[in-house]
Protein backbone atom coordinates (compact mmCIF):
# COMPACT_ATOMS: atom_id res chain seq x y z
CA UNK A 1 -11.00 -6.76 18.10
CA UNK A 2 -12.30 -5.20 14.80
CA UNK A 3 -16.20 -4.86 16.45
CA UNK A 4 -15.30 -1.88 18.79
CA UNK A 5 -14.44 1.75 17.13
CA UNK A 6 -11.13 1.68 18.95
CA UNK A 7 -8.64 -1.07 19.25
CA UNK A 8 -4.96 -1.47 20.84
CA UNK A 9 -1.84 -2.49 18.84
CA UNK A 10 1.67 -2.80 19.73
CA UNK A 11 4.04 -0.27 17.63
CA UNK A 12 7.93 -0.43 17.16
CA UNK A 13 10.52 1.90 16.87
CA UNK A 14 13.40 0.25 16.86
CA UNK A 15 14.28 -1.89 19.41
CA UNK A 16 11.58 -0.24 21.47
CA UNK A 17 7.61 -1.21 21.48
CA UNK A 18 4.72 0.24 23.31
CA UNK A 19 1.15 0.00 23.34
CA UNK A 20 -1.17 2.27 21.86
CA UNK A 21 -5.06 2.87 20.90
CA UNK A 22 -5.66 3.91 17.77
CA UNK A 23 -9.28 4.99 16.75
CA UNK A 24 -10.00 4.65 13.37
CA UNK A 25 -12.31 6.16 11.48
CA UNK A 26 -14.97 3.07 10.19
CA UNK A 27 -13.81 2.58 6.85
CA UNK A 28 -10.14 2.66 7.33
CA UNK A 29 -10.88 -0.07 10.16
CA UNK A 30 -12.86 -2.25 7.35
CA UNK A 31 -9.68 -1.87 5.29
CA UNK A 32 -7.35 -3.40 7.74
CA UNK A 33 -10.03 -5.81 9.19
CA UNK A 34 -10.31 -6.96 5.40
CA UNK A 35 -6.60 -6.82 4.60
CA UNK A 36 -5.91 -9.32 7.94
CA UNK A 37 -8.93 -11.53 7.09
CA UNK A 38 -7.78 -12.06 3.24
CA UNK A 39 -4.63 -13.64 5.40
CA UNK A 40 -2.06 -10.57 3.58
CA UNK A 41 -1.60 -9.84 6.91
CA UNK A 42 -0.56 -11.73 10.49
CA UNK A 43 -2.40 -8.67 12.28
CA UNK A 44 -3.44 -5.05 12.50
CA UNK A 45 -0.32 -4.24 14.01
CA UNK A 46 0.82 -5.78 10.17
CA UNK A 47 -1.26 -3.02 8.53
CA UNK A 48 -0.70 -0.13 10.31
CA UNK A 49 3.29 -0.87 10.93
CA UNK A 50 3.54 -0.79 6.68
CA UNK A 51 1.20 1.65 6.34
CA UNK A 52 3.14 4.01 8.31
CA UNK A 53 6.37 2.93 6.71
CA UNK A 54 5.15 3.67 3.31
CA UNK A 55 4.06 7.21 4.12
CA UNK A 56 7.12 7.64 6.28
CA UNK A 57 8.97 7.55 2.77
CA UNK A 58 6.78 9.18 0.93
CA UNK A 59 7.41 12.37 3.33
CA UNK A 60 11.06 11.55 3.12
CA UNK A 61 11.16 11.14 -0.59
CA UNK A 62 12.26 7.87 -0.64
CA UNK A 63 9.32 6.41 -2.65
CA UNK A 64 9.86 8.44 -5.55
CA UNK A 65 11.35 6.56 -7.79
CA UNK A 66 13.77 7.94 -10.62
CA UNK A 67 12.62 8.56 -14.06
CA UNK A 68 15.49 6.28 -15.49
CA UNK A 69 13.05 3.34 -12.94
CA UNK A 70 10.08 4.83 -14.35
CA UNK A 71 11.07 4.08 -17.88
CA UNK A 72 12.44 0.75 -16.76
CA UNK A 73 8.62 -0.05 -15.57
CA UNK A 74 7.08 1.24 -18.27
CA UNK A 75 9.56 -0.95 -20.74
CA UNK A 76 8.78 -4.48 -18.40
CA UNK A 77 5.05 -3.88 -18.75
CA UNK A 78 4.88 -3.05 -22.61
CA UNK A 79 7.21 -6.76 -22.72
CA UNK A 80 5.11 -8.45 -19.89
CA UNK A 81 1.85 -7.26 -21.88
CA UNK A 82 3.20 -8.16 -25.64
CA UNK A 83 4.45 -11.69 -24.17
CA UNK A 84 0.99 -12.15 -22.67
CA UNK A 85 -1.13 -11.03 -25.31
CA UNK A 86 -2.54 -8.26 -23.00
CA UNK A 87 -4.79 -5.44 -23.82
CA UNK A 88 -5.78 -2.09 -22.02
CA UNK A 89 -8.82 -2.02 -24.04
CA UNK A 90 -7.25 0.94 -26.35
CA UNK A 91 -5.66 3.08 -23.39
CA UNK A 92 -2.16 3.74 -23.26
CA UNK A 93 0.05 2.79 -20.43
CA UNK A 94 0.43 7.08 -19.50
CA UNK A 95 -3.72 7.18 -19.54
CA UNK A 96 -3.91 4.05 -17.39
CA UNK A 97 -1.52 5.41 -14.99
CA UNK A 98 -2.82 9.05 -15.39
CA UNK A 99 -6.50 7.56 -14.22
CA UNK A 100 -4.95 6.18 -11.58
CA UNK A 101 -3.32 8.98 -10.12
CA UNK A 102 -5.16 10.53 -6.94
């Protein structure tokens, strides 16, 4: 499935599936041949279903989260790390998250 540049899945909307071709470019096809290999996925059709639900609410606005959540993260990694005995090798959670910003 994963050797030809093009390959078929089955998308739903709803109630309602159909069959398309999707052509991917090669290293987005690695990423979802390596993502159903690793077994975190059943399929492609896996992948690409959550991939398109995650920027579905990203366009929507639904993955931002609040800042009261933010600070609520922030608070359960500064406990998780303490409890743990963690380091971020002298970077700060804002500089860790900063460097991985896009």
């Amino acid at each position: 499935m994963f050797d030809c540049p093009a390959f078929s899945a089955a998308v739903g909307l709803g109630v309602r599936r159909f069959l398309v071709t999707v052509h991917l470019p090669p290293r987005i096809e690695r990423i979802v041949k390596d993502a159903v290999l690793s077994g975190q996925y059943r399929s492609a059709e896996d992948v690409l279903s959550e991939a398109i639900a995650v920027w579905q609410a990203r366009r929507t606005g639904l993955a931002e989260s609040t800042e009261d959540e933010r600070q609520a993260a922030i608070e359960r990694l500064k406990s998780f790390g303490k409890t743990h005995k963690l380091s971020l090798g002298g970077m700060t959670i804002k500089q860790l998250r900063d460097e991985a910003r896009p």
